[in-house]
PDB file of N, CA and C in Angstrom:
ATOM      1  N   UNK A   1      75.352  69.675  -7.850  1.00  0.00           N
ATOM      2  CA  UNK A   1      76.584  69.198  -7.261  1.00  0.00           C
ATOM      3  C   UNK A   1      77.194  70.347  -6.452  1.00  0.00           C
ATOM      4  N   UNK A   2      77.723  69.972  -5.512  1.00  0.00           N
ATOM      5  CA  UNK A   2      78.278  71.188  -4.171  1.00  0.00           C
ATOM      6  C   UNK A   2      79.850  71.311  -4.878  1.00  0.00           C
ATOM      7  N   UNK A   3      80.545  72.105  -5.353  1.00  0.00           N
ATOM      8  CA  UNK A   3      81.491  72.142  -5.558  1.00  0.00           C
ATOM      9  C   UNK A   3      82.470  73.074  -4.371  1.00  0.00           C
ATOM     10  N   UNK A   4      83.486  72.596  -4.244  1.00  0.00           N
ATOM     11  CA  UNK A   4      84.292  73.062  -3.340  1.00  0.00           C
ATOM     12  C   UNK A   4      85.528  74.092  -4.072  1.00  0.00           C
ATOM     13  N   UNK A   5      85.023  75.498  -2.984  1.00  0.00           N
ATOM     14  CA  UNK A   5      86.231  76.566  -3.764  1.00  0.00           C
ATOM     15  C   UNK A   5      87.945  76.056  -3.090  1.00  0.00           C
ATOM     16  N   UNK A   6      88.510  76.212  -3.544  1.00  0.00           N
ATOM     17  CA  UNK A   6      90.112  75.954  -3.768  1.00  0.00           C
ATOM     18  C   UNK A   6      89.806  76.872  -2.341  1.00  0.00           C
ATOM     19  N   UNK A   7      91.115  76.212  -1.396  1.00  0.00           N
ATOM     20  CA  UNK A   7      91.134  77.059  -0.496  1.00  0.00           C
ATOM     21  C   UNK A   7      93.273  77.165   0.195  1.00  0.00           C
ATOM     22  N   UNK A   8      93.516  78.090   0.230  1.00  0.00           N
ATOM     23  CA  UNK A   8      94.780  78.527  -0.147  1.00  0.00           C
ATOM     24  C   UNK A   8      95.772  78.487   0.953  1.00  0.00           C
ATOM     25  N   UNK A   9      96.623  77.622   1.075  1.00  0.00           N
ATOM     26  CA  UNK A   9      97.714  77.628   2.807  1.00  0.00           C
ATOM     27  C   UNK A   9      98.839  78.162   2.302  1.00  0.00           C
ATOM     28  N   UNK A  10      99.901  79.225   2.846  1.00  0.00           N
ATOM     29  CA  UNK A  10     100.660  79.705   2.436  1.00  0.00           C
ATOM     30  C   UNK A  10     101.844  78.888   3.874  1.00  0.00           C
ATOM     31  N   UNK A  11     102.814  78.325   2.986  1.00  0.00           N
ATOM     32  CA  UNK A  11     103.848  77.428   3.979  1.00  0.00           C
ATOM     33  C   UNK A  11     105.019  77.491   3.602  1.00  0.00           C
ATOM     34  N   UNK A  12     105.629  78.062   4.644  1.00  0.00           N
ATOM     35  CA  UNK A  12     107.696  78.102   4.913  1.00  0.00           C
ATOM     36  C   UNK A  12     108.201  77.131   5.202  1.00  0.00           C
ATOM     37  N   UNK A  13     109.078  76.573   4.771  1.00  0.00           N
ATOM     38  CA  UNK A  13     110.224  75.764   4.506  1.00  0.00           C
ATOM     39  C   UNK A  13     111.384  76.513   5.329  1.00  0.00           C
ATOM     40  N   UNK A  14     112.091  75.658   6.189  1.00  0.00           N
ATOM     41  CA  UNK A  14     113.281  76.379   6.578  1.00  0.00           C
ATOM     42  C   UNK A  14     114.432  75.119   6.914  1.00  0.00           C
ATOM     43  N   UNK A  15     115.439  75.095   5.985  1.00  0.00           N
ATOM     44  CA  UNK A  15     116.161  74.246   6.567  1.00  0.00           C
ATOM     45  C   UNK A  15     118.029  74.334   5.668  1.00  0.00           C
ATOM     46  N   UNK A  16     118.330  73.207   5.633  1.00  0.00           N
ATOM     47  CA  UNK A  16     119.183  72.977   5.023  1.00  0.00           C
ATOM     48  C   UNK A  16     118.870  73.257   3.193  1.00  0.00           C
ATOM     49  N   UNK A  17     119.896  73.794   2.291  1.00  0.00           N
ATOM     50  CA  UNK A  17     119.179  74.144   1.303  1.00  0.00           C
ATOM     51  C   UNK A  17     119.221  73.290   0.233  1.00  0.00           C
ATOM     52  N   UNK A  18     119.748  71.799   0.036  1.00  0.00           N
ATOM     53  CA  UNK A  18     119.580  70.954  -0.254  1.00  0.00           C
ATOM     54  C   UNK A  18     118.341  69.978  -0.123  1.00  0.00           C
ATOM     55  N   UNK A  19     118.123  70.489   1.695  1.00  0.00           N
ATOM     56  CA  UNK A  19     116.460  69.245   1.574  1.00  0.00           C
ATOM     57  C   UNK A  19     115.692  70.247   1.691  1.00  0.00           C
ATOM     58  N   UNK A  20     115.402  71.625   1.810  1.00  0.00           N
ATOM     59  CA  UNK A  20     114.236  72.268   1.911  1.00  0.00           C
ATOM     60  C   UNK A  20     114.045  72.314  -0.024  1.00  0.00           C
ATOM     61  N   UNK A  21     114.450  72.561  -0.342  1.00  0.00           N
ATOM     62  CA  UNK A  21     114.787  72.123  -2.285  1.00  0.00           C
ATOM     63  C   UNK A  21     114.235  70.723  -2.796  1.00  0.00           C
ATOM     64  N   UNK A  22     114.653  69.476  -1.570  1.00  0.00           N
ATOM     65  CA  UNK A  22     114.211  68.788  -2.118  1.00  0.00           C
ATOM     66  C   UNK A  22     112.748  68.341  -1.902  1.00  0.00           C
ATOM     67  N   UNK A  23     112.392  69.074  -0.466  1.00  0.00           N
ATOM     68  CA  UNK A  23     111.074  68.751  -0.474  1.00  0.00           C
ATOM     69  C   UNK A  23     110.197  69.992  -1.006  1.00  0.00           C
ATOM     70  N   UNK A  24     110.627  70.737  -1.515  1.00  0.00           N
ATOM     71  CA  UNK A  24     110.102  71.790  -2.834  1.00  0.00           C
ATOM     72  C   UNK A  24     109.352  71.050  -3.567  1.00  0.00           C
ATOM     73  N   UNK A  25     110.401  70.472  -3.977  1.00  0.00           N
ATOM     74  CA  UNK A  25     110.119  69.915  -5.591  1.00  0.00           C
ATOM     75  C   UNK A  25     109.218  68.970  -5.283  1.00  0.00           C
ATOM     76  N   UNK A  26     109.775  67.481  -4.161  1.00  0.00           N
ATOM     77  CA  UNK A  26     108.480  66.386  -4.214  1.00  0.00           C
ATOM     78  C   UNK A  26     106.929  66.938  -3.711  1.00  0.00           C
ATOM     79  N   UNK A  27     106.869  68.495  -2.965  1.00  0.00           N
ATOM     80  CA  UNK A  27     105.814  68.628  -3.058  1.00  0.00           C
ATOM     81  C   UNK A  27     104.609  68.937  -4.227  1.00  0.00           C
ATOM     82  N   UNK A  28     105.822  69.829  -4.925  1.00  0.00           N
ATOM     83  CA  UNK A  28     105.643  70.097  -6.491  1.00  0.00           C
ATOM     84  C   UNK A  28     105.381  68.976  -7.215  1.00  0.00           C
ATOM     85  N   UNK A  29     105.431  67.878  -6.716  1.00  0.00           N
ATOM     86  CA  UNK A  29     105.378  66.908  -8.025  1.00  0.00           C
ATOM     87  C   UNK A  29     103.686  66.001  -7.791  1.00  0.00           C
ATOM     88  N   UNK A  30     103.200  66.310  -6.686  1.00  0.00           N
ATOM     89  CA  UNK A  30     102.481  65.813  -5.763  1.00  0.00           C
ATOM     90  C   UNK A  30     101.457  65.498  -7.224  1.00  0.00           C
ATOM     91  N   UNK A  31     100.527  64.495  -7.139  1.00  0.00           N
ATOM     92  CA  UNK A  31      99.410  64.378  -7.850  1.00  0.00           C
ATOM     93  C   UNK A  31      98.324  65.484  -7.167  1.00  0.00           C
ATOM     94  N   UNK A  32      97.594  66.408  -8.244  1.00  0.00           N
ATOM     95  CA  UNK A  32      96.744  67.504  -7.704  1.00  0.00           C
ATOM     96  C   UNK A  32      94.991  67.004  -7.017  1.00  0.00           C
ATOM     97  N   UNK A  33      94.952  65.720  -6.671  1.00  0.00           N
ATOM     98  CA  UNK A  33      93.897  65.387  -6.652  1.00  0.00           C
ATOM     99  C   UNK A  33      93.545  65.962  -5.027  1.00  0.00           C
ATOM    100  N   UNK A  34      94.366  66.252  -4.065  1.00  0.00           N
ATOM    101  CA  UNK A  34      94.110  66.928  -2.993  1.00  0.00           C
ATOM    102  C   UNK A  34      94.603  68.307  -2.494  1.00  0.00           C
ATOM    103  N   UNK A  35      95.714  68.483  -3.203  1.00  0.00           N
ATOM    104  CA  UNK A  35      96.169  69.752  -3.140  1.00  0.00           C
ATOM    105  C   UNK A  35      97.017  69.318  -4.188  1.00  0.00           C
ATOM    106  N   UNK A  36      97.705  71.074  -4.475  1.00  0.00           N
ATOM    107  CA  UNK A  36      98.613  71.023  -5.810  1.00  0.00           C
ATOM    108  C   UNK A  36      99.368  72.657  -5.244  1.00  0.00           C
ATOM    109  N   UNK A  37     100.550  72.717  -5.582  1.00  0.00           N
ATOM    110  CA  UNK A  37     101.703  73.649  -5.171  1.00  0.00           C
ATOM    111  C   UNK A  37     101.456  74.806  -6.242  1.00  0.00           C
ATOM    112  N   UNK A  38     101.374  75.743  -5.738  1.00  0.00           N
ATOM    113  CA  UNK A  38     101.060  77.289  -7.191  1.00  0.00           C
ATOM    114  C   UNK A  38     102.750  77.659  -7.203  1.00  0.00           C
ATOM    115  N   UNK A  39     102.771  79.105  -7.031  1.00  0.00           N
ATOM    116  CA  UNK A  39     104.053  79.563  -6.707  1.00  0.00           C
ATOM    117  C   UNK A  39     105.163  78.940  -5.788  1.00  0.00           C
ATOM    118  N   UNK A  40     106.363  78.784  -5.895  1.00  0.00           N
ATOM    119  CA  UNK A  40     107.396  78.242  -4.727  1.00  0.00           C
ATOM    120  C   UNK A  40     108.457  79.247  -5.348  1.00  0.00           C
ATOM    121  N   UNK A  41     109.040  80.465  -4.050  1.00  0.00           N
ATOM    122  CA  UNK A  41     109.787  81.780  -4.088  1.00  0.00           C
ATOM    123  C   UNK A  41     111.300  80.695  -4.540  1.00  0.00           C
ATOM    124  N   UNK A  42     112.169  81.852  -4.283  1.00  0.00           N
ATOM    125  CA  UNK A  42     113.461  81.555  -4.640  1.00  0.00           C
ATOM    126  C   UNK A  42     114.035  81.047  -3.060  1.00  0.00           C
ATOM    127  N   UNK A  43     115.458  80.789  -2.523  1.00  0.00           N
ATOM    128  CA  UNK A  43     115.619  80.242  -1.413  1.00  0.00           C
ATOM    129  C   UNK A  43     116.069  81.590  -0.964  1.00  0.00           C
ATOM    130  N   UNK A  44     115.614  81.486   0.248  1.00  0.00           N
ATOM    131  CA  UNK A  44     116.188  83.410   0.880  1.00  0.00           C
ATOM    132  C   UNK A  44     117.138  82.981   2.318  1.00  0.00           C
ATOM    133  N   UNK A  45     118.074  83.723   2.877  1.00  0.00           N
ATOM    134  CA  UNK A  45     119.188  82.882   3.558  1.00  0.00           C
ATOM    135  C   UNK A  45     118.456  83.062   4.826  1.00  0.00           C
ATOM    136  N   UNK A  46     118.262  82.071   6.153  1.00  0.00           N
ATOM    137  CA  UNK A  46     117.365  82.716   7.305  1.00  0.00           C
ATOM    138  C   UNK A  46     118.346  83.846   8.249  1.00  0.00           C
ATOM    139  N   UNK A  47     117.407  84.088   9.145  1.00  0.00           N
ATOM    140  CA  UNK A  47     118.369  85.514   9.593  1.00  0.00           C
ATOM    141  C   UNK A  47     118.746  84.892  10.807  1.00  0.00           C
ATOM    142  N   UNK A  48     118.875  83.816  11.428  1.00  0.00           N
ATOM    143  CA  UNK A  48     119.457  83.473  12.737  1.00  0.00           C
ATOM    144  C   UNK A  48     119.871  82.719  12.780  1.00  0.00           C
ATOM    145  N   UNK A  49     119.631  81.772  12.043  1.00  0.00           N
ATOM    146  CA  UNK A  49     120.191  80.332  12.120  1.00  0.00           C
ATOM    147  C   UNK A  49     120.825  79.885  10.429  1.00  0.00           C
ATOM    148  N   UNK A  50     121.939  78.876  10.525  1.00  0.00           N
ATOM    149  CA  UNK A  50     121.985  78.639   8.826  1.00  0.00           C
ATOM    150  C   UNK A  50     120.857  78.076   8.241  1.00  0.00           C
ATOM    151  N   UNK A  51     121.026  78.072   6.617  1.00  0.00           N
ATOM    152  CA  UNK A  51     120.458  76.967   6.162  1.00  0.00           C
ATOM    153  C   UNK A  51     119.295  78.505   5.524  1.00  0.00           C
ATOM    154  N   UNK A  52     118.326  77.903   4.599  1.00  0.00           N
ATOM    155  CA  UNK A  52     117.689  78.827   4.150  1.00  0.00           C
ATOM    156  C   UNK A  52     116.035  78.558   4.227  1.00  0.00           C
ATOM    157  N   UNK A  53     115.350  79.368   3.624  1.00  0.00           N
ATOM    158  CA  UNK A  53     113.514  79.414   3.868  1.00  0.00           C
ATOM    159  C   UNK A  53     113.390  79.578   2.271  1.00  0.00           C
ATOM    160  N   UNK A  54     111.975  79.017   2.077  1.00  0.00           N
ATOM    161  CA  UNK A  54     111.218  78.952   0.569  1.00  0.00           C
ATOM    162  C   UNK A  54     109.735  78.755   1.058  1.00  0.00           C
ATOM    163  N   UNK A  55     109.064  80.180   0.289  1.00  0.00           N
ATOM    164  CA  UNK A  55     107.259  79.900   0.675  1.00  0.00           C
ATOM    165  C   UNK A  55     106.611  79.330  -0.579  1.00  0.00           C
ATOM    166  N   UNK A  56     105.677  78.745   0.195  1.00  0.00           N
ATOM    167  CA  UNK A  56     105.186  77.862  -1.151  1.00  0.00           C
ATOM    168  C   UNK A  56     104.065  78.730  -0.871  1.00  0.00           C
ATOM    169  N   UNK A  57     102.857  78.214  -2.009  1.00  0.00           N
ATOM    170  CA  UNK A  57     101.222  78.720  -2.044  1.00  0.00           C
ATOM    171  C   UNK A  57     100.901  77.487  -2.298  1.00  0.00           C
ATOM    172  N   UNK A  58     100.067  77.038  -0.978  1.00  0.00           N
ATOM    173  CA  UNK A  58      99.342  75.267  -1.489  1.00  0.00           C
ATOM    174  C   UNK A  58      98.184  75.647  -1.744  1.00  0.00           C
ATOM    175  N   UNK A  59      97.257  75.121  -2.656  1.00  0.00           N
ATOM    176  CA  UNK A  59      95.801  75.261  -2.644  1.00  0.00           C
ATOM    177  C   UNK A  59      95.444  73.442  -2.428  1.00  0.00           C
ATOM    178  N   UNK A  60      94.421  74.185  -1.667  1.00  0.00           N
ATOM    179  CA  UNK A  60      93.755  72.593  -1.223  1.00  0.00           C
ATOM    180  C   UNK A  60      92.511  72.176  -2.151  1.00  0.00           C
ATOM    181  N   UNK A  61      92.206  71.299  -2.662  1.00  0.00           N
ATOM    182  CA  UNK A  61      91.021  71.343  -3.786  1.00  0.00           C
ATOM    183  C   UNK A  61      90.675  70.144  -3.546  1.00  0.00           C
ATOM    184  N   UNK A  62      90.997  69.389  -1.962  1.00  0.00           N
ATOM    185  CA  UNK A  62      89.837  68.149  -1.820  1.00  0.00           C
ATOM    186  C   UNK A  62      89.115  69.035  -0.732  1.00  0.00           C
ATOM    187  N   UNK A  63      88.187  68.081  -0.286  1.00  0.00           N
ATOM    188  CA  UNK A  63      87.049  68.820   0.178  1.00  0.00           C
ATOM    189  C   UNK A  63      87.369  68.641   1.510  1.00  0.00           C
ATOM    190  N   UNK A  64      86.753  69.600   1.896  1.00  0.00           N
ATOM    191  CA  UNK A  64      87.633  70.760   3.687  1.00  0.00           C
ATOM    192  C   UNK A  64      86.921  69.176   4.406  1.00  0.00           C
ATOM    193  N   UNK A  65      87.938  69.219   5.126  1.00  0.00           N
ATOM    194  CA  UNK A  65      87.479  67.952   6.710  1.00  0.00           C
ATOM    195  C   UNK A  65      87.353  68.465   7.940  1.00  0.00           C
ATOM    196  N   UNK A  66      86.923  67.836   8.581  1.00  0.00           N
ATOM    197  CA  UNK A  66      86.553  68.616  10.216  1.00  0.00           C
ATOM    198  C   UNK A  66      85.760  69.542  10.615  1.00  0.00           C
TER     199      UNK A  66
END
């Protein structure tokens, strides 16, 4: 069987800190059958604009397309 290594996207969030929070979490809640959320930082304030940023670590663990 060909097994596929986990392969790792690191993604910023920048917005309002109510919905960048909330799409934190529903990503966090995601069923892991194609990807699944590792670490998600604390909210950090952005430097130009309001509203704040949060990096997630996605690992992808369905199998690579394209």
């Amino acid at each position: 069987m060909d097994r596929q290594r986990p392969r790792l996207v690191k993604v910023r969030l920048s917005g309002d800190a109510d919905d960048v929070a909330a799409l934190a979490d529903l990503l966090t809640e995601l069923p892991g059958d194609r990807c699944a959320v590792g670490e998600v930082s604390a909210p950090y304030p952005n430097r130009r604009d309001s509203g704040v940023r949060r990096y997630l670590d996605v690992v992808l663990t369905g199998p690579a397309e394209g």
